[in-house]
Protein backbone atom coordinates (compact mmCIF):
# COMPACT_ATOMS: atom_id res chain seq x y z
CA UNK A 1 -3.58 -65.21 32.56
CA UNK A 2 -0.34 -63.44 30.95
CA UNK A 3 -0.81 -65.19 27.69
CA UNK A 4 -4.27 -64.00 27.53
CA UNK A 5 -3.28 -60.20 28.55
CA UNK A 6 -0.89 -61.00 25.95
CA UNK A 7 -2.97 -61.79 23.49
CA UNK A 8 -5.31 -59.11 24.16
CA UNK A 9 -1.98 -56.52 23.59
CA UNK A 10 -1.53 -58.27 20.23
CA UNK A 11 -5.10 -57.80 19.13
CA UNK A 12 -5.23 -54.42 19.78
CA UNK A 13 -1.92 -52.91 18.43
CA UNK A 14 -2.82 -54.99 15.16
CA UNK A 15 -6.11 -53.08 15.50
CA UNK A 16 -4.59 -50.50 15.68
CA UNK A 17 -2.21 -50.91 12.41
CA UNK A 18 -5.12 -52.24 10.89
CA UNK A 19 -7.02 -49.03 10.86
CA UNK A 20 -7.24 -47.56 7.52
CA UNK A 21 -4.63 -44.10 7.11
CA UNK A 22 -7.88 -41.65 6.38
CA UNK A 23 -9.01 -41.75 9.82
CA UNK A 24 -5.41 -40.35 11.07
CA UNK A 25 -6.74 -36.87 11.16
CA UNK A 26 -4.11 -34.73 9.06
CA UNK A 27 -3.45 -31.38 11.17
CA UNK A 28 -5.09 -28.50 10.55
CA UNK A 29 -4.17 -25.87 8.16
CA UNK A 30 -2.32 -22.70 9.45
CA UNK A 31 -5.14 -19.80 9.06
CA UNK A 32 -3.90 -16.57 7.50
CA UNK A 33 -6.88 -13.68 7.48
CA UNK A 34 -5.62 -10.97 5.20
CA UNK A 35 -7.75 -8.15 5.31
CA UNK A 36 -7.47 -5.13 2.75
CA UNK A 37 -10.37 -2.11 2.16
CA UNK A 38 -10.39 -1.92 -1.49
CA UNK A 39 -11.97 -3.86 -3.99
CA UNK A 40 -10.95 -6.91 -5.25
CA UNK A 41 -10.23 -6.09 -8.95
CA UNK A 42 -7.64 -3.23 -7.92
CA UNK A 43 -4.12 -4.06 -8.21
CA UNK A 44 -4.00 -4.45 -4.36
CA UNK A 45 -7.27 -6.80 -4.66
CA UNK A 46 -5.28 -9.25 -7.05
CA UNK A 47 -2.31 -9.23 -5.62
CA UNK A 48 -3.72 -10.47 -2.38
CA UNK A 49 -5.39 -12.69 -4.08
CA UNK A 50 -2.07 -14.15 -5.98
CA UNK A 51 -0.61 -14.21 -2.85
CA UNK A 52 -2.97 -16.34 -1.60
CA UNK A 53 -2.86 -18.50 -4.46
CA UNK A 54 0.80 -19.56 -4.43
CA UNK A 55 1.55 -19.44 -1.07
CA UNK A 56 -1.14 -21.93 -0.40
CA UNK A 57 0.34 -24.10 -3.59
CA UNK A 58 3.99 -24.13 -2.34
CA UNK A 59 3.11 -24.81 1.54
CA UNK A 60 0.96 -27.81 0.03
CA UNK A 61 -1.96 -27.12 2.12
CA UNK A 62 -0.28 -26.50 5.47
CA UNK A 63 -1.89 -22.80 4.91
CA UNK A 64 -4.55 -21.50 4.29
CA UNK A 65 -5.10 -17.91 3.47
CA UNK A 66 -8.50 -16.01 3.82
CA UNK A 67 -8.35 -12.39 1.76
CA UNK A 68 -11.26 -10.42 3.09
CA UNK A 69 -11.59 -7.25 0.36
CA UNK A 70 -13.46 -4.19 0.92
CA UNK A 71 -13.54 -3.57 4.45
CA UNK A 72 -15.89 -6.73 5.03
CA UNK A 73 -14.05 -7.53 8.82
CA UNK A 74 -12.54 -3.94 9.71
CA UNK A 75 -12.94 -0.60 8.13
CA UNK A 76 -9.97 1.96 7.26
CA UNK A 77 -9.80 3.15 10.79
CA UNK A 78 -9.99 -0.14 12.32
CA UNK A 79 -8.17 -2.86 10.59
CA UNK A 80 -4.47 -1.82 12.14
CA UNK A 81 -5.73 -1.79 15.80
CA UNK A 82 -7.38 -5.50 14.58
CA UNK A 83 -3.90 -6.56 13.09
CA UNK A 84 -1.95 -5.64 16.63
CA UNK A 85 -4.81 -7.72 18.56
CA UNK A 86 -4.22 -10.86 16.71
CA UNK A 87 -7.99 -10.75 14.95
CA UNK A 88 -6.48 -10.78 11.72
CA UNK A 89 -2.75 -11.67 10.79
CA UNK A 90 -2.38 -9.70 7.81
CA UNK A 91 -2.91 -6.53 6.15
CA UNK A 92 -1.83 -4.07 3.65
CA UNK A 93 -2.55 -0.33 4.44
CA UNK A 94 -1.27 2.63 2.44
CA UNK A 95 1.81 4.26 4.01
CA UNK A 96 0.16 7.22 5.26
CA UNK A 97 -1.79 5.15 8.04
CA UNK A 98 2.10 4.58 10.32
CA UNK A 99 2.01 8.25 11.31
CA UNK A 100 -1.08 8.28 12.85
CA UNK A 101 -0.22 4.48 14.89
CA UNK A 102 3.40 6.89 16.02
CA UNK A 103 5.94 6.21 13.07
CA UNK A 104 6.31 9.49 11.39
CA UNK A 105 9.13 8.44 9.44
CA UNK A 106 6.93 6.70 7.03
CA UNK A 107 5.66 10.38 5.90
CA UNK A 108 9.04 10.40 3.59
CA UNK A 109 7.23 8.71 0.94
CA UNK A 110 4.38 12.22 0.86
CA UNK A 111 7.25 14.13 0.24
CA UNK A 112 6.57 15.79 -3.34
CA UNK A 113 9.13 14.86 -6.25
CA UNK A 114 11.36 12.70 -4.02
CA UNK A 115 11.02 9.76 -6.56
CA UNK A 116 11.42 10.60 -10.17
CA UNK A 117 10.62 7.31 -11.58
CA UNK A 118 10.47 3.53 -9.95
CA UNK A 119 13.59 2.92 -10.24
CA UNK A 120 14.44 5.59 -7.52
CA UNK A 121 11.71 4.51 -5.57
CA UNK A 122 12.42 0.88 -5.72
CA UNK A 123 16.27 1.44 -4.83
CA UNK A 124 14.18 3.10 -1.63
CA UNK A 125 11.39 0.44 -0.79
CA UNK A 126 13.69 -2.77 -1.89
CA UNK A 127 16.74 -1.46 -0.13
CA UNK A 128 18.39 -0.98 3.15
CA UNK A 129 16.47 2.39 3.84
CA UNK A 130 12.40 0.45 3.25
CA UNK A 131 14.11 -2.42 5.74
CA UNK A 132 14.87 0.05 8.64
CA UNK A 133 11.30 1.93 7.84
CA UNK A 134 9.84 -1.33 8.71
CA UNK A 135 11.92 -2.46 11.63
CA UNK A 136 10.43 -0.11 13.20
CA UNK A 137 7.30 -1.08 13.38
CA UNK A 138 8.24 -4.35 15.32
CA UNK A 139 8.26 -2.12 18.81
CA UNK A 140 4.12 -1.49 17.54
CA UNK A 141 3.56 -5.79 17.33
CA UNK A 142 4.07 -5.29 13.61
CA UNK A 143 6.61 -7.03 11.19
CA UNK A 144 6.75 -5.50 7.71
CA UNK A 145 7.03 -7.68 4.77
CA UNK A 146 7.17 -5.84 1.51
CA UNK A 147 5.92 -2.42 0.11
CA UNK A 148 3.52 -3.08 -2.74
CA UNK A 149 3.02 0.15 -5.25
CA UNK A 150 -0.08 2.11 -6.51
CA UNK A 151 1.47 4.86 -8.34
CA UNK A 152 2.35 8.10 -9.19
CA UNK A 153 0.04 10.58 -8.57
CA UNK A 154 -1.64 13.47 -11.10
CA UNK A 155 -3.57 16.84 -10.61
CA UNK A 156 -6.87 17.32 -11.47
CA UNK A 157 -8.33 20.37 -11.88
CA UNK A 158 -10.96 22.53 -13.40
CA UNK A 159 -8.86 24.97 -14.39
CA UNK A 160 -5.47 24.17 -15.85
CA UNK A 161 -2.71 23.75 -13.49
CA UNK A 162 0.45 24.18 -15.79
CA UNK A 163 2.83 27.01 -13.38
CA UNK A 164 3.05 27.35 -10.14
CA UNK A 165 0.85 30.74 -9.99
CA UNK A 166 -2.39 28.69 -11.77
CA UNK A 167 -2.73 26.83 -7.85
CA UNK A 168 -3.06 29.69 -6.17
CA UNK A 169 -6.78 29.87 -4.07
CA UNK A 170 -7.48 26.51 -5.35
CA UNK A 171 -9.19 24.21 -3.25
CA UNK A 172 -7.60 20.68 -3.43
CA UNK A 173 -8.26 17.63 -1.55
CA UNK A 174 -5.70 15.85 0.07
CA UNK A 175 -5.38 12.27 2.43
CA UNK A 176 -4.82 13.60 5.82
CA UNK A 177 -1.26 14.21 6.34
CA UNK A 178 0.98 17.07 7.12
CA UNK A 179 3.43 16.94 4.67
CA UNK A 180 0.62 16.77 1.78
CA UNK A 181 -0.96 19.90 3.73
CA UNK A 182 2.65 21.74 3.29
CA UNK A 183 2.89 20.67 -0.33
CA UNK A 184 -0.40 22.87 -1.45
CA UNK A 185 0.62 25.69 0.72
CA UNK A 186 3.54 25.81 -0.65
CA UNK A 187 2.49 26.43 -3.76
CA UNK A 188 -0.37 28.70 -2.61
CA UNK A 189 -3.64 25.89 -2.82
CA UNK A 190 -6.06 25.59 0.34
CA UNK A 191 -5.94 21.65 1.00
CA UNK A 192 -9.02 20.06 1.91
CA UNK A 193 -8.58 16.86 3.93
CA UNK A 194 -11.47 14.50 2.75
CA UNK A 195 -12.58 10.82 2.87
CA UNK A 196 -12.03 9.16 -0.17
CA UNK A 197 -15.41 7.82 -0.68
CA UNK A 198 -16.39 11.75 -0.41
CA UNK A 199 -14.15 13.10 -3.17
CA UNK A 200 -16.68 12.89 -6.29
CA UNK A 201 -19.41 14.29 -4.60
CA UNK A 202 -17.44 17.25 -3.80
CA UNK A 203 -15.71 17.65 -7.50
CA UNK A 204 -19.24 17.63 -8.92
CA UNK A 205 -20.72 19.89 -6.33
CA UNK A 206 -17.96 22.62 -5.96
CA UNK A 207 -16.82 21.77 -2.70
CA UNK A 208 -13.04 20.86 -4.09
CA UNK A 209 -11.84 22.28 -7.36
CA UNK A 210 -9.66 19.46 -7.36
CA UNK A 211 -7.59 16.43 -6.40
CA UNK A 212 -4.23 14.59 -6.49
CA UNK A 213 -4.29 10.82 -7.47
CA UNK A 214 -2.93 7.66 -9.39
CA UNK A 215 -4.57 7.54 -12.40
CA UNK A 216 -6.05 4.26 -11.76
CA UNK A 217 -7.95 5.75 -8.39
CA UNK A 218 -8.93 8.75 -10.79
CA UNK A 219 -10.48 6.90 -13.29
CA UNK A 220 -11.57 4.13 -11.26
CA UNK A 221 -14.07 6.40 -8.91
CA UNK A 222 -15.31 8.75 -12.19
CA UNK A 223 -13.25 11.84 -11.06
CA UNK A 224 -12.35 12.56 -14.83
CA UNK A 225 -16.30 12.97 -15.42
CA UNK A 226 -15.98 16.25 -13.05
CA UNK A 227 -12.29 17.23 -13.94
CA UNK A 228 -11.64 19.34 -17.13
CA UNK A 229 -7.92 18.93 -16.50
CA UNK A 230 -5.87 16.50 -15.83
CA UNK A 231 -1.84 17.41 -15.26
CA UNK A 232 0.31 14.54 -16.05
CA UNK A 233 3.17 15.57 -12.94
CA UNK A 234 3.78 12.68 -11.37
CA UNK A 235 4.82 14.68 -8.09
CA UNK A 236 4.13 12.39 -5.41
CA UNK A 237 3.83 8.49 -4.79
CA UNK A 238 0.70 6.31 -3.06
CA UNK A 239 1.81 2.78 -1.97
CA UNK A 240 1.26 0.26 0.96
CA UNK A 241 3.16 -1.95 3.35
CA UNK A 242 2.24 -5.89 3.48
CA UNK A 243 2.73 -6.56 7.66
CA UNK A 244 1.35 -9.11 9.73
CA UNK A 245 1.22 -9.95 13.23
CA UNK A 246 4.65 -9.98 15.04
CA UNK A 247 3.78 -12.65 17.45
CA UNK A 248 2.04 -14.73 14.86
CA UNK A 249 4.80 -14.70 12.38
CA UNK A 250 7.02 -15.61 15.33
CA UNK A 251 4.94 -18.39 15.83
CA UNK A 252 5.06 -20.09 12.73
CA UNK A 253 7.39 -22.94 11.53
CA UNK A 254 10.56 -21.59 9.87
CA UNK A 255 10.60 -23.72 7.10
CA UNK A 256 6.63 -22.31 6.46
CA UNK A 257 8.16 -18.98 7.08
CA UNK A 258 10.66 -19.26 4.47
CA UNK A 259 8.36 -20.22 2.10
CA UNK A 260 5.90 -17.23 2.56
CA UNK A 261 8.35 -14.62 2.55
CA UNK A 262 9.43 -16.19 -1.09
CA UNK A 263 5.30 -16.33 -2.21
CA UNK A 264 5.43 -12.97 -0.64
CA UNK A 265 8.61 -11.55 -3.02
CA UNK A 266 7.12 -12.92 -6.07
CA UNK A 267 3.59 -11.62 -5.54
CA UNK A 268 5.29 -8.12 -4.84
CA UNK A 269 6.57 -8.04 -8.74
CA UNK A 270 3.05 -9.11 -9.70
CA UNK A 271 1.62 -6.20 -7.25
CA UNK A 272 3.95 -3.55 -8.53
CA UNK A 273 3.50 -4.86 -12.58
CA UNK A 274 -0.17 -4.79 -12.32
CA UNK A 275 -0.04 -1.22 -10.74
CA UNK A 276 1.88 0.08 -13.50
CA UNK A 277 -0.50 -1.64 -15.93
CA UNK A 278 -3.69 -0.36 -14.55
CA UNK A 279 -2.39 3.26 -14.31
CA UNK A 280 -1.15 3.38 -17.71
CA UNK A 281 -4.84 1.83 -19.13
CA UNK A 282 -6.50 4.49 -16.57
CA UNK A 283 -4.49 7.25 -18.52
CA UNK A 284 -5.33 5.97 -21.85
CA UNK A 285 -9.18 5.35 -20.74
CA UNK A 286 -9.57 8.95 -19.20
CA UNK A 287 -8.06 10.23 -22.64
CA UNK A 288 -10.24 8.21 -24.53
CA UNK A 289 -12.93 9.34 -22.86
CA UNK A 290 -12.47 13.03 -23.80
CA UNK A 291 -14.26 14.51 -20.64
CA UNK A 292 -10.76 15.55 -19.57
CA UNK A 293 -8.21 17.85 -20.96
CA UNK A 294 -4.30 16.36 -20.05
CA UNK A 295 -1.67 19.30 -19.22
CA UNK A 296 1.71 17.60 -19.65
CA UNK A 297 4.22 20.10 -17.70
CA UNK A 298 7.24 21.29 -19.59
CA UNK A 299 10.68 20.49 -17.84
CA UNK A 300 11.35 24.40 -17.05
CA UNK A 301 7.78 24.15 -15.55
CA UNK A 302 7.93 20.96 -13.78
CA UNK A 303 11.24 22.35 -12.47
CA UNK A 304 9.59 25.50 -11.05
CA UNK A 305 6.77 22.79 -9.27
CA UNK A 306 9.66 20.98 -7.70
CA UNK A 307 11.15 24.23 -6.38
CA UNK A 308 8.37 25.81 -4.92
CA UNK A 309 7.32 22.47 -3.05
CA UNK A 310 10.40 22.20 -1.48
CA UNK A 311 9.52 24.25 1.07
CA UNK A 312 7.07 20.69 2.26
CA UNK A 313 10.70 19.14 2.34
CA UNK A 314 11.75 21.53 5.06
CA UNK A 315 9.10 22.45 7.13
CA UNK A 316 8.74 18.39 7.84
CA UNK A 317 12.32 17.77 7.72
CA UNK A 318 12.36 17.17 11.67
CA UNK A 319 8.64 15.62 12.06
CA UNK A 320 10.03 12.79 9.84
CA UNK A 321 13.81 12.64 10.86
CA UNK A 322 16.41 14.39 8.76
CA UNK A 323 19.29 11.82 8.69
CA UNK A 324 16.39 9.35 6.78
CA UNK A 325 15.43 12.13 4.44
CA UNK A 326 19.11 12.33 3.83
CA UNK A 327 19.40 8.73 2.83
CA UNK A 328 16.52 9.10 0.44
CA UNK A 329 17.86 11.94 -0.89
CA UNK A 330 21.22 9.94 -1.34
CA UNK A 331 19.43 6.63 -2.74
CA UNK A 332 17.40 8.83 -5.32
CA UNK A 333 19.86 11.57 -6.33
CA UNK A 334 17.16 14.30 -5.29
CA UNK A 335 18.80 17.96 -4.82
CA UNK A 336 17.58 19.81 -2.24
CA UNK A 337 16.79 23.82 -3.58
């Protein structure tokens, strides 16, 4: 009787080895859902889409990453309240969407002329002052990985916009956000807060006389076809924060972990190139076109911009918190008038 329970034991562990290693089920891949709201082409669109790419190389298949482009789970309005619930694990809004979720310090990067060029505003989003911005989304659910650029924003106009007296009465749409609503008053413009999608529509029509953008979002939705003038100022900055999930990132393995926050680094140089890139050929395609006029702003007159818009610097100087303004100011050089 024991030999044969015995023998029964045998049979089935060498059954067992005997099955063939295929029908082991591997685990399943970790799912990533990264959700964005523009197009896939934009510079945002492919560098989700090389993040994707070598994260899911180096992790060898452990993860998988779904990139969901224009708004096809969650709309503008929705995706951050989707991110905090767990529906999707990643995103990568522009900055102007922390005020509204309660982190007002984020409205530094509105402030006109704080960056002169990307290397001030890289010593700002890749140093200690863009790690303490996002920290402090972590009491919101939120851990920030990486600010990923669009650009540096022109005027478009039509009528030239070369001193500060040429903006006065002129109505110019602006993303919804206080400090961008002090920046035209302070140089005596009505701002018009306006969906994006809206903004042509209203060039064409009258509705706007104008607009403030990168030139690849200028080009990109036609605005140059309804603009006469286009004023080369760079005067203010558009980017985006890559975040995900607190408690999902948490929850991952650390050595999986490690290796997405090293995908992530390297597809932020290939986000920030390929924004440069695509502004620069949106500048050279809207001259080409010759439907706009470009103003390029002399320094005396860019000077007398920077002046008069400082008044946006301290009218929001306490909405945003003026010890970080200070260490912007301090990381950029930028003198206060």
């Amino acid at each position: 009787m024991k030999f044969t329970r015995c023998l029964k034991s045998m049979v089935a562990v060498t059954s067992v080895l005997a099955l063939p290693l295929t029908s082991i089920a591997a685990p399943a891949p970790i799912l990533i859902k990264f959700s964005h709201v523009v197009a896939q082409h934009t510079p945002k669109g492919q560098a989700a889409d090389y993040f994707k790419k070598i994260a899911e190389e180096r992790t060898k298949g452990r993860v998988k990453i779904e990139v969901y482009p224009n708004s096809q789970l969650y709309k503008d309005k929705e995706e951050m309240e989707a991110l905090q619930l767990g529906a999707v694990q990643m995103l990568a809004p522009s900055l102007a969407k922390f005020a509204p979720l309660g982190v007002k310090e984020f409205e530094v990067f509105d402030l006109p002329f704080i960056f002169d060029n990307y290397q001030e505003l890289h010593r700002v989003t890749q140093g200690p002052v863009g790690a303490k911005l996002l920290a402090k989304l972590e009491a919101k659910g939120i851990h920030g990985l990486a600010y990923w650029d669009n650009g540096f924003k022109v005027m478009s106009n039509n009528t030239p916009l070369k001193s500060v007296a040429d903006f006065k009465g002129q109505k110019l749409r602006i993303q919804s956000s206080k400090v961008l609503d002090s920046q035209m008053r302070s140089v005596g413009a009505n701002p018009q807060v306006m969906a994006f999608s809206e903004v042509y529509q209203a060039l064409q029509t009258g509705v706007v006389n104008g607009t403030e953008n990168p030139p690849s979002n200028l080009y990109t939705q036609k605005m140059h076809e309804v603009q006469k003038y286009v004023t080369l100022s760079d005067h203010g900055y558009l980017g985006y924060a890559v975040i995900v999930n607190k408690k999902f990132w948490a929850g991952l393995p650390a050595d999986i972990r490690t290796i997405l926050e090293g995908a992530m680094k390297d597809a932020t140089v290939f986000a920030n190139d390929v924004a440069k890139k695509d502004n620069d050929e949106a500048l050279a395609a809207v001259k080409k076109s010759g439907k706009s006029q470009f103003i390029t702003l002399t320094a005396a007159e860019r000077a007398q911009w920077k002046k008069a818009m400082d008044k946006a610097h301290k009218e929001n100087m306490s909405r945003i918190g003026a010890d970080l303004v200070q260490e912007v100011y301090k990381a950029t050089g930028y003198t206060a008038h």
